[in-house]
N, C-alpha and C. Protein backbone atom coordinates (compact mmCIF):
# COMPACT_ATOMS: atom_id res chain seq x y z
N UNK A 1 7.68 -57.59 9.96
CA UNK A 1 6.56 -56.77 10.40
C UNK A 1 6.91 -55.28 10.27
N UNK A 2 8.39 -54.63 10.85
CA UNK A 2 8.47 -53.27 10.51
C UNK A 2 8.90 -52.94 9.19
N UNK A 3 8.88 -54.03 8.09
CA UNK A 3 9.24 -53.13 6.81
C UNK A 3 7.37 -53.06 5.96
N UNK A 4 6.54 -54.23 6.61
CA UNK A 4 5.27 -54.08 6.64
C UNK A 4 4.55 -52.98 6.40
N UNK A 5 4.78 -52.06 8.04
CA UNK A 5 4.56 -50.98 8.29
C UNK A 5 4.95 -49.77 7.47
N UNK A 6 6.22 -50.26 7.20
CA UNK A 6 6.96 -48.90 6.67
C UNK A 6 6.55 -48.87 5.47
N UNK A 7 6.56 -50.34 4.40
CA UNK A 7 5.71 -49.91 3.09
C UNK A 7 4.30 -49.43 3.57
N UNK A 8 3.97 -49.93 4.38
CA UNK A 8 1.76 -49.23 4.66
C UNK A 8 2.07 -47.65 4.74
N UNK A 9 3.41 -46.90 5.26
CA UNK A 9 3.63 -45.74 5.40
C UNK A 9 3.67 -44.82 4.44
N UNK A 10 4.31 -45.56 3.42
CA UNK A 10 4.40 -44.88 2.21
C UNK A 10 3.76 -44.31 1.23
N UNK A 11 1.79 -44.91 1.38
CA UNK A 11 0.64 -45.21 1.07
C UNK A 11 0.04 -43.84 1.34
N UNK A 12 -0.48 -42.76 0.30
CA UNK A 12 -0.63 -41.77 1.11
C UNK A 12 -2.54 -42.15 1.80
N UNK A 13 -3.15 -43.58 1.34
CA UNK A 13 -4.61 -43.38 1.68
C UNK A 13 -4.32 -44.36 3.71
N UNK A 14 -2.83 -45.18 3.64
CA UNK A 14 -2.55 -44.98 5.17
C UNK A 14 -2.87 -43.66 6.13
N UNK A 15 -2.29 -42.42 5.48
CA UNK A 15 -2.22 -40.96 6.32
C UNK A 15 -3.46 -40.52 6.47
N UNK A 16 -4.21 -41.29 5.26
CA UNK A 16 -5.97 -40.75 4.82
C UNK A 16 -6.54 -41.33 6.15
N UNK A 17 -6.13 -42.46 6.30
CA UNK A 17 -6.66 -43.54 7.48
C UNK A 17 -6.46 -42.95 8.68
N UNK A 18 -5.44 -42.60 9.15
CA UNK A 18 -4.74 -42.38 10.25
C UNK A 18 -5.42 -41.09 10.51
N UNK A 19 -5.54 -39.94 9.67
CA UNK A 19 -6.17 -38.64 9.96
C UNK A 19 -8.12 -39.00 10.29
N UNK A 20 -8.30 -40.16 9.70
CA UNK A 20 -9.88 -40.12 9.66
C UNK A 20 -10.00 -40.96 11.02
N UNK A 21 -9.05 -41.59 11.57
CA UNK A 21 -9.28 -42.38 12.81
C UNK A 21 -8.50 -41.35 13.80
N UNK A 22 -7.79 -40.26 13.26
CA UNK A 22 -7.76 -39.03 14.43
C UNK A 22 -8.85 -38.38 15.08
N UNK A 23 -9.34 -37.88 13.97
CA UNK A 23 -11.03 -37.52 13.84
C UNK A 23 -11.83 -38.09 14.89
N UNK A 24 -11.77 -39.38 14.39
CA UNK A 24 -13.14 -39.72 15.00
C UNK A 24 -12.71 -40.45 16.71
N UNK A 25 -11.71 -40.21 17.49
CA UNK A 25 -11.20 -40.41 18.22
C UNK A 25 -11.08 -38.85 19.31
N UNK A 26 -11.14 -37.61 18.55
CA UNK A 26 -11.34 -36.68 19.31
C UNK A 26 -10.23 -35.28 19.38
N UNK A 27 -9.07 -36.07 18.95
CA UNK A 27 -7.81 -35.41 18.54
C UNK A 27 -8.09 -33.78 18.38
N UNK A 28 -7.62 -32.69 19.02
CA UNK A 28 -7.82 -31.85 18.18
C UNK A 28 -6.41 -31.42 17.53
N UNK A 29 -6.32 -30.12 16.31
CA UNK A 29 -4.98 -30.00 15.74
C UNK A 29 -3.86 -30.10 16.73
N UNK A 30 -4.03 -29.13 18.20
CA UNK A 30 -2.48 -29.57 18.92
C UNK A 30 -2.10 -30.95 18.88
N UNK A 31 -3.01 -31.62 19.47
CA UNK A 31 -2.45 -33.04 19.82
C UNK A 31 -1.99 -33.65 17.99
N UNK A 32 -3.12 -33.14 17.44
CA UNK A 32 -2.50 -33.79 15.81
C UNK A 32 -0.98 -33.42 15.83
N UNK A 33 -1.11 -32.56 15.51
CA UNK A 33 0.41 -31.88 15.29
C UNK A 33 1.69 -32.05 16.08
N UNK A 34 1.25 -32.85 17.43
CA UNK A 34 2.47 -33.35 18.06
C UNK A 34 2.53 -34.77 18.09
N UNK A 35 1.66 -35.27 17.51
CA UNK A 35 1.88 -36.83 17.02
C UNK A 35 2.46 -36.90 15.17
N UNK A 36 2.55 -35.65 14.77
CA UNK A 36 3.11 -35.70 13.75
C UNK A 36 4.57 -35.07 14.17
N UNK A 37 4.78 -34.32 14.90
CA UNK A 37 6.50 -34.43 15.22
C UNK A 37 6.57 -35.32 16.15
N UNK A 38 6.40 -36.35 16.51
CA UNK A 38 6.64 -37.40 17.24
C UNK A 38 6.98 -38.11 16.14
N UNK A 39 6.62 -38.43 15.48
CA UNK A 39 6.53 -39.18 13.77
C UNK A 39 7.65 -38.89 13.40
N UNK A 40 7.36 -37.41 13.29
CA UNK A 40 8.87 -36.99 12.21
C UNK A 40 10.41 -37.04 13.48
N UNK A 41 10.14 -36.95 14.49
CA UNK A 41 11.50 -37.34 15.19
C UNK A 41 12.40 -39.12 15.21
N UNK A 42 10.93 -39.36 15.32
CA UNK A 42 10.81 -41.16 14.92
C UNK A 42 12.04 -41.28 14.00
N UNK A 43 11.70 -41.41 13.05
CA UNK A 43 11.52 -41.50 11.43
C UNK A 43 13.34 -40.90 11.28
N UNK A 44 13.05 -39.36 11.91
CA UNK A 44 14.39 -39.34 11.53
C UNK A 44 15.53 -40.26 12.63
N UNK A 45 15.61 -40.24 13.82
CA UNK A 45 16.16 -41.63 14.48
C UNK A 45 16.67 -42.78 13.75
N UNK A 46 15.33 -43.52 13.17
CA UNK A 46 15.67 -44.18 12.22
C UNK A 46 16.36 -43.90 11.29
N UNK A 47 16.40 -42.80 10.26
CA UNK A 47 17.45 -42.83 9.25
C UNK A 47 18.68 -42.94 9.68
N UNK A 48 18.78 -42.06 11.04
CA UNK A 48 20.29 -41.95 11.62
C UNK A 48 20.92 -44.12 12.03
N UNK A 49 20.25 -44.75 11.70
CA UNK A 49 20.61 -45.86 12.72
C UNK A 49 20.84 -46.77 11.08
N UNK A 50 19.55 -46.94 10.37
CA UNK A 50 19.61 -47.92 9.10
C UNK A 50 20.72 -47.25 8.02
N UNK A 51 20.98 -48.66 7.97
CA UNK A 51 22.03 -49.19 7.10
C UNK A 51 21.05 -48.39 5.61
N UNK A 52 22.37 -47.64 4.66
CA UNK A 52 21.36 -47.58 3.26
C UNK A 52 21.91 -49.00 2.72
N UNK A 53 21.04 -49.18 1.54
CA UNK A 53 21.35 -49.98 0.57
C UNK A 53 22.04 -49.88 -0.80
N UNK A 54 22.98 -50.80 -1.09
CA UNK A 54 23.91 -50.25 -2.10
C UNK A 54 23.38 -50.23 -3.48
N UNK A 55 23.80 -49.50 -4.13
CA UNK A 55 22.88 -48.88 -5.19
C UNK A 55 23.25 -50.08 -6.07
C-alpha cells in the first residue's frame, strides 16, 4: 500500500488532484503551504530511514 502511494506521488496530475481537492475544501495559501512543508519534512524523514537500492 505505501509504495502504492508513493508511485500515485510521483504523478504530477496526483498534485493536480490534491491542489483541486484543496480548493474546494477551503484551504487558503497559509494552510496550503504548511501542508506542503509537512510533506516535504515527511518525505525527507523517509529518505533518512529507507534503505537505497543497489544499482
Amino acid at each position: 500500500m505505501f509504495t502504492w502511494i508513493l508511485e500515485r506521488l510521483k504523478e504530477p496530475s496526483s498534485w493536480a488532484g490534491l491542489s483541486a481537492l484543496a480548493l474546494a475544501v477551503g484551504l487558503n495559501d497559509a494552510e496550503w503551504a504548511a501542508i506542503g512543508q509537512a510533506g516535504a519534512a515527511i518525505a525527507a524523514a523517509v529518505a533518512v530511514v529507507v534503505k537505497e537500492r543497489a544499482a
